[in-house]
Protein backbone atom coordinates (compact mmCIF):
# COMPACT_ATOMS: atom_id res chain seq x y z
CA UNK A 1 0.00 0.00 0.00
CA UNK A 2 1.84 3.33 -1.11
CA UNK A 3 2.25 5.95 1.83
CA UNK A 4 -0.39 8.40 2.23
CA UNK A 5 2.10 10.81 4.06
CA UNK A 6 1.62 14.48 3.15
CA UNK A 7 2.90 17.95 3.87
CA UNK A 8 -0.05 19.77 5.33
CA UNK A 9 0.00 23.90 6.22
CA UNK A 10 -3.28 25.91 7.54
CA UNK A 11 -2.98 29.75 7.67
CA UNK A 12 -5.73 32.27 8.55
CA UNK A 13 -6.13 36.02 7.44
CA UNK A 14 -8.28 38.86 8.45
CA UNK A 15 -9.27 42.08 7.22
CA UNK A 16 -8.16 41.21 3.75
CA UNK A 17 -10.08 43.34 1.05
CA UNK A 18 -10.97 41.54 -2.72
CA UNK A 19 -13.08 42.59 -5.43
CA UNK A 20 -13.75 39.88 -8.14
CA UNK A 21 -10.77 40.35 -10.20
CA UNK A 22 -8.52 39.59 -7.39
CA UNK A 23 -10.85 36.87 -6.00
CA UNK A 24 -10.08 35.23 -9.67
CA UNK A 25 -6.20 35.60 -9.85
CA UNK A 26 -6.19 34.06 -5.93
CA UNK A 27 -7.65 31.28 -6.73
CA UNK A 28 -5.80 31.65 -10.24
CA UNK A 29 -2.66 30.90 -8.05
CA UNK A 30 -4.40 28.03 -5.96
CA UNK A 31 -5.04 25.98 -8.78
CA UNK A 32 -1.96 26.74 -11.07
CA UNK A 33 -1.06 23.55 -12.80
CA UNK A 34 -4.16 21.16 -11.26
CA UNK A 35 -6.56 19.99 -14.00
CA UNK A 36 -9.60 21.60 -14.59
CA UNK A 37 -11.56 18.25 -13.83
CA UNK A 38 -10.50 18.76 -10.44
CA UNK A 39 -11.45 22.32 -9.58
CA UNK A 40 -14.69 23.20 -8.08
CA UNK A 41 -15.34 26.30 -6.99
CA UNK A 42 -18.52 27.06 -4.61
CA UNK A 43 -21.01 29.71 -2.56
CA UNK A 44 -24.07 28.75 -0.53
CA UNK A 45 -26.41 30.97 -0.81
CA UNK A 46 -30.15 31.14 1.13
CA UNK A 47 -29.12 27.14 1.64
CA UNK A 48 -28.55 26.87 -2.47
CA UNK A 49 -24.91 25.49 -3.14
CA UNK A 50 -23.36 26.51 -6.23
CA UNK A 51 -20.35 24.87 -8.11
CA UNK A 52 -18.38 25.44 -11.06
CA UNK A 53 -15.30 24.84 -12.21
CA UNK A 54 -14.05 28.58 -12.31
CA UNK A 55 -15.09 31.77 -11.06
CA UNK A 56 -16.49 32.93 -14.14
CA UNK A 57 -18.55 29.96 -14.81
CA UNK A 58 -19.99 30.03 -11.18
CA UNK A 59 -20.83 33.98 -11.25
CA UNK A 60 -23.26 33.16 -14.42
CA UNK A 61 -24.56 30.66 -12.40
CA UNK A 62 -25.34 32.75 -9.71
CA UNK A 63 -26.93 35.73 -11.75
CA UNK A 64 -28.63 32.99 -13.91
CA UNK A 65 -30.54 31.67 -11.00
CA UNK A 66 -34.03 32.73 -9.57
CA UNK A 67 -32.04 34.05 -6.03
CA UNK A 68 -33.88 37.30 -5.21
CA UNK A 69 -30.25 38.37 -4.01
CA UNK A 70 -28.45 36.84 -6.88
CA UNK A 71 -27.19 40.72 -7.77
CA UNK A 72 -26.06 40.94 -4.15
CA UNK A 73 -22.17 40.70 -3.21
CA UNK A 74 -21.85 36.47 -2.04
CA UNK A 75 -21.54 35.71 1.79
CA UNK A 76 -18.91 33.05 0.70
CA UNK A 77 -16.78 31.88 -1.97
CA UNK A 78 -14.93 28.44 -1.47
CA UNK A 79 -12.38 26.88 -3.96
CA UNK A 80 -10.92 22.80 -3.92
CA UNK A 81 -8.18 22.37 -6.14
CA UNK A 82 -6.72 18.62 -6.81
CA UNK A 83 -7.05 15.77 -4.46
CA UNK A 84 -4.95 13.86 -1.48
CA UNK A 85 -4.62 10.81 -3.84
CA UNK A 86 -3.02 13.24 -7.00
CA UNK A 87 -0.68 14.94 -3.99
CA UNK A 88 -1.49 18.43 -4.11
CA UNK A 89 -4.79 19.90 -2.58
CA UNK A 90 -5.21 23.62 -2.04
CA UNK A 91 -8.98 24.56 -0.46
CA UNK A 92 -9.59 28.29 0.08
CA UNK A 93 -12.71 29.30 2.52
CA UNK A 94 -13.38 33.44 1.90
CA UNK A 95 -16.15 35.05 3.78
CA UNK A 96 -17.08 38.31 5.67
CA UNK A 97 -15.00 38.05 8.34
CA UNK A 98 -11.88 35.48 7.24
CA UNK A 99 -9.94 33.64 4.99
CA UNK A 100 -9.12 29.96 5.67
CA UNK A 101 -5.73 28.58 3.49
CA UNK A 102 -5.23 25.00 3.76
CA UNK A 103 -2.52 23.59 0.89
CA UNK A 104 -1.39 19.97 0.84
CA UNK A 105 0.63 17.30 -0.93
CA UNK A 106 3.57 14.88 -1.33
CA UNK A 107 5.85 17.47 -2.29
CA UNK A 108 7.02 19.58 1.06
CA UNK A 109 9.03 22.37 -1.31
CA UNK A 110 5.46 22.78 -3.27
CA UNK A 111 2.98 22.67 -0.43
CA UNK A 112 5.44 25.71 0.96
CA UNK A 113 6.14 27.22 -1.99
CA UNK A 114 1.75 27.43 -2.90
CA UNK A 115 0.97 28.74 0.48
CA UNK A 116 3.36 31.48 0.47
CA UNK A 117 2.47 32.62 -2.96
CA UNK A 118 -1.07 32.46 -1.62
CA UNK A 119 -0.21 34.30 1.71
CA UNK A 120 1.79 36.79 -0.28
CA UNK A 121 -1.23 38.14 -2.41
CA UNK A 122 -3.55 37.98 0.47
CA UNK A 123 -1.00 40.02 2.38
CA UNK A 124 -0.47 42.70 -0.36
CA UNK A 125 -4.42 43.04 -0.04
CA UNK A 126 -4.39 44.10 3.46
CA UNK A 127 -4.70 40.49 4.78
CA UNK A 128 -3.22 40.27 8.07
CA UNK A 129 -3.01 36.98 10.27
CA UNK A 130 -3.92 39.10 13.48
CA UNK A 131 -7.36 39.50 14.01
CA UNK A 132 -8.19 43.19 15.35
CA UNK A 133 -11.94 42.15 16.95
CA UNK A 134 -10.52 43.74 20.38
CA UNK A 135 -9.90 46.85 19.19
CA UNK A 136 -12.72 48.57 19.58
CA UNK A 137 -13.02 47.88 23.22
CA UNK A 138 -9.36 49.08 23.45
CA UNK A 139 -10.55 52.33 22.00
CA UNK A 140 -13.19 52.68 24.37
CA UNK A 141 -11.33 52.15 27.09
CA UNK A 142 -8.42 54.90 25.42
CA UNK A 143 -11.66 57.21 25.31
CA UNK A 144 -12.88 56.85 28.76
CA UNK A 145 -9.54 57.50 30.50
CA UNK A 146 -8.98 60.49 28.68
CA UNK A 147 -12.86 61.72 29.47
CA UNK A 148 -11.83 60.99 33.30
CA UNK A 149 -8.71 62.83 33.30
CA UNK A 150 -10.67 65.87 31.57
CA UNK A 151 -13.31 66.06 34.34
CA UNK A 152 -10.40 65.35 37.41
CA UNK A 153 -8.27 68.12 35.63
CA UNK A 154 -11.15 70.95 35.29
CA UNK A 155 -13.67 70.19 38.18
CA UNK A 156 -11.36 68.99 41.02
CA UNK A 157 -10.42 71.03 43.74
CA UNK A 158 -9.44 70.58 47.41
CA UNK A 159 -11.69 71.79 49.40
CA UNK A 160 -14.45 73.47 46.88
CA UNK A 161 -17.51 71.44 46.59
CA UNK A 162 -19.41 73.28 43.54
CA UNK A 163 -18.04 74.12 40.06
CA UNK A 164 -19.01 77.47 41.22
CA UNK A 165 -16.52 77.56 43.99
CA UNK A 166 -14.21 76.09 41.46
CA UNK A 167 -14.13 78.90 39.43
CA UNK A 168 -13.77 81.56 42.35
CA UNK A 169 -11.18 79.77 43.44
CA UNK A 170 -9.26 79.89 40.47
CA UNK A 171 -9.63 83.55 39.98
CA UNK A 172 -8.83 84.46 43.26
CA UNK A 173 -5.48 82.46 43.00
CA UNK A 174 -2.20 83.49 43.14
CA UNK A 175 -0.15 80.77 41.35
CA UNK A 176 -0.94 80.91 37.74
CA UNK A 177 0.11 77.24 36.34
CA UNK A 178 -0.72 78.25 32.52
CA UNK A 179 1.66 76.53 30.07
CA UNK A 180 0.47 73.37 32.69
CA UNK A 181 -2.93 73.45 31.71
CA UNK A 182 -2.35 74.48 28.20
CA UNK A 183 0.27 71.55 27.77
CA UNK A 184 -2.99 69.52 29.30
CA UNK A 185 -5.46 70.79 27.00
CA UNK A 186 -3.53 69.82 23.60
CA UNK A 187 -2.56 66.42 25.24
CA UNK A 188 -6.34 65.32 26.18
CA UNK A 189 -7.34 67.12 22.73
CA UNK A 190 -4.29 65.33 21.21
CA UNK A 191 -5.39 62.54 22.72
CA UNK A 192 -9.10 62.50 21.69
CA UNK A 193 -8.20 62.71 18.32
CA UNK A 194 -5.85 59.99 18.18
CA UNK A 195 -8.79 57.84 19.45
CA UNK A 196 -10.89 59.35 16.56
CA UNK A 197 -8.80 58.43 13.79
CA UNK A 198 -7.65 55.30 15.28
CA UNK A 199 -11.57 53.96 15.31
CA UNK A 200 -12.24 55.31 11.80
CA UNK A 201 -8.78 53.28 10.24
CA UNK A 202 -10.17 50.65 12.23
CA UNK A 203 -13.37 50.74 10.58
CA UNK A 204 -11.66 50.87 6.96
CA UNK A 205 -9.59 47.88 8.47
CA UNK A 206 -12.95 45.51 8.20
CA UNK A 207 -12.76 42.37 6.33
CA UNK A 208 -14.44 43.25 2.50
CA UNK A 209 -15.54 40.56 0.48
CA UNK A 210 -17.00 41.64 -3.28
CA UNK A 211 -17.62 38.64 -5.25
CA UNK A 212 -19.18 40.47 -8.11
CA UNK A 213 -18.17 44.13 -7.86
CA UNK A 214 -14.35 46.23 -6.62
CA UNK A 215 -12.90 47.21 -3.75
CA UNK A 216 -11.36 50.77 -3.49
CA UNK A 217 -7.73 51.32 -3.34
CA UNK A 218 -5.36 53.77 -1.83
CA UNK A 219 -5.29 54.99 1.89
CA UNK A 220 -7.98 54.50 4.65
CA UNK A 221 -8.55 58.82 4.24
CA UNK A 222 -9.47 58.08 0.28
CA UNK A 223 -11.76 55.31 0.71
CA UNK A 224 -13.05 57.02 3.84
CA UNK A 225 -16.85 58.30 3.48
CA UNK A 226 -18.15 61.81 3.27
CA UNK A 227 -19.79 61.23 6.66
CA UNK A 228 -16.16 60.29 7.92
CA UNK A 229 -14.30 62.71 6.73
CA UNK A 230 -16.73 65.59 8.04
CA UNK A 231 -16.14 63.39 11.62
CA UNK A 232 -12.01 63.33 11.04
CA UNK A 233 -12.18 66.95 10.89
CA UNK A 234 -14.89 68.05 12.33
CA UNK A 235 -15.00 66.59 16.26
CA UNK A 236 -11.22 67.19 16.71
CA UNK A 237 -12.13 71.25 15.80
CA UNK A 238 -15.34 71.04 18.07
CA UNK A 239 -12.99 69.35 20.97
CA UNK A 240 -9.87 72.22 20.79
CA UNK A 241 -12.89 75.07 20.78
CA UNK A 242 -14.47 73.26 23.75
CA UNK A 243 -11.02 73.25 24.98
CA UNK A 244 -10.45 76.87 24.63
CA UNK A 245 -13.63 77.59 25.82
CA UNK A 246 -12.87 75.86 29.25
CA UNK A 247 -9.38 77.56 29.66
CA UNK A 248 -11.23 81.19 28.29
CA UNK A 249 -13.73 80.65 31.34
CA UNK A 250 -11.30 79.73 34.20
CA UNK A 251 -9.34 83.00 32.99
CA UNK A 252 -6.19 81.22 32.08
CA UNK A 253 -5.01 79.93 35.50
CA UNK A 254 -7.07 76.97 36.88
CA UNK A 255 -4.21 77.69 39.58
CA UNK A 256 -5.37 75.70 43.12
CA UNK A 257 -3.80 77.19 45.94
């Protein structure tokens, strides 16, 4: 009985961003010298599985059919390329959130060589093996903090138990600490902003799947949307002026005896 022993590698990707064209040359690369006989390419859709053997052929497919969603961008895509008994299989999983890689064969220098072509492309599309799904609560967290050191730094004082007293008490004193609280004020507005544009890149960052349309290219700002862009500039303007507003009010001091 001949040896069934195989090289076998699994990678994972996230946030990776493919229109149709480079959907086709990925699994172009996959299948690169395996016979067309042994190709099947797939997407389940409302519990209706579809397979071809290319792209091309399953797209008609798709738009052919009586799917009232057919037009709409597929929730998967899955490609199988050769066979454990011909010693090379590639399969290739692509949906919303990740990409699954799994290349195998005989041949250790071509199960290697496949899955770093593979892992190469999916790379130079923003693919990343790191999943970012905790970022957002890290954000929040970043945003917090910074809210609780604003309210310590302009309504604190040590004996005064109003914001009223606050303010008498800062025009009545002595010490003026101004480049202190001005160095304050551009590091929490600093600080918000960072938070700002760190969410919206992380937003851009999302995983985009377009099985029968593009994706946008260039950086996050460029593929950003009007609404964003209004929010990149607009809330770190409102924050300084709230800012200055603040300092204005206390009369430049917020000095604490």
């Amino acid at each position: 009985m001949a040896s069934t022993q195989q090289t076998e590698l699994f990678n994972t990707f996230y946030h990776y961003r493919l229109g149709e064209g480079e959907i086709a040359t990925l699994f172009d690369i996959a299948s690169e010298g395996i016979p067309a006989s042994e190709i099947s390419i797939s997407t389940l859709i409302d519990s209706i599985r579809f397979s071809e053997e290319s792209f091309t052929d399953l797209k008609s497919a798709v738009q052919g059919s009586t799917l009232a969603n057919r037009n709409k961008p597929w929730p998967n895509v899955e490609l199988e390329a050769g066979s454990v008994a011909s010693g090379h299989l590639v399969k290739i999983t692509l949906n919303s959130d990740v990409a699954h890689i799994n290349v195998a064969g005989a041949d250790t220098n071509w199960v290697h060589g496949r899955t770093a072509r593979l892992s190469e492309y999916l790379e130079s599309h923003a693919g990343s093996k790191t999943s970012r799904k905790d970022e957002p609560k890290i954000l929040f967290l970043f945003l917090i903090m910074f809210l609780v050191i604003a309210g310590f730094w302009i309504f604190k004082t040590q004996d005064a138990d109003t914001v009223r007293e606050c303010l008498a008490r800062a025009k009545k004193s002595e010490e003026t600490k101004l480049f202190l609280n001005w160095s304050m004020a551009i590091m929490l507005g600093g600080g918000l902003i960072a938070v700002l544009v760190m969410w919206l890149r992380y937003r851009d960052s999302k995983t985009q799947l377009r099985t029968n349309g593009v994706v946008t290219t260039g950086s996050w700002w460029s593929r950003a949307s009007i609404g964003d862009r209004i929010a990149a500039i607009g809330v770190p303007i409102a924050a300084i002026a709230a800012i200055a507003t603040v300092m204005s009010a206390l009369s430049d001091t917020f000095g604490k005896k």
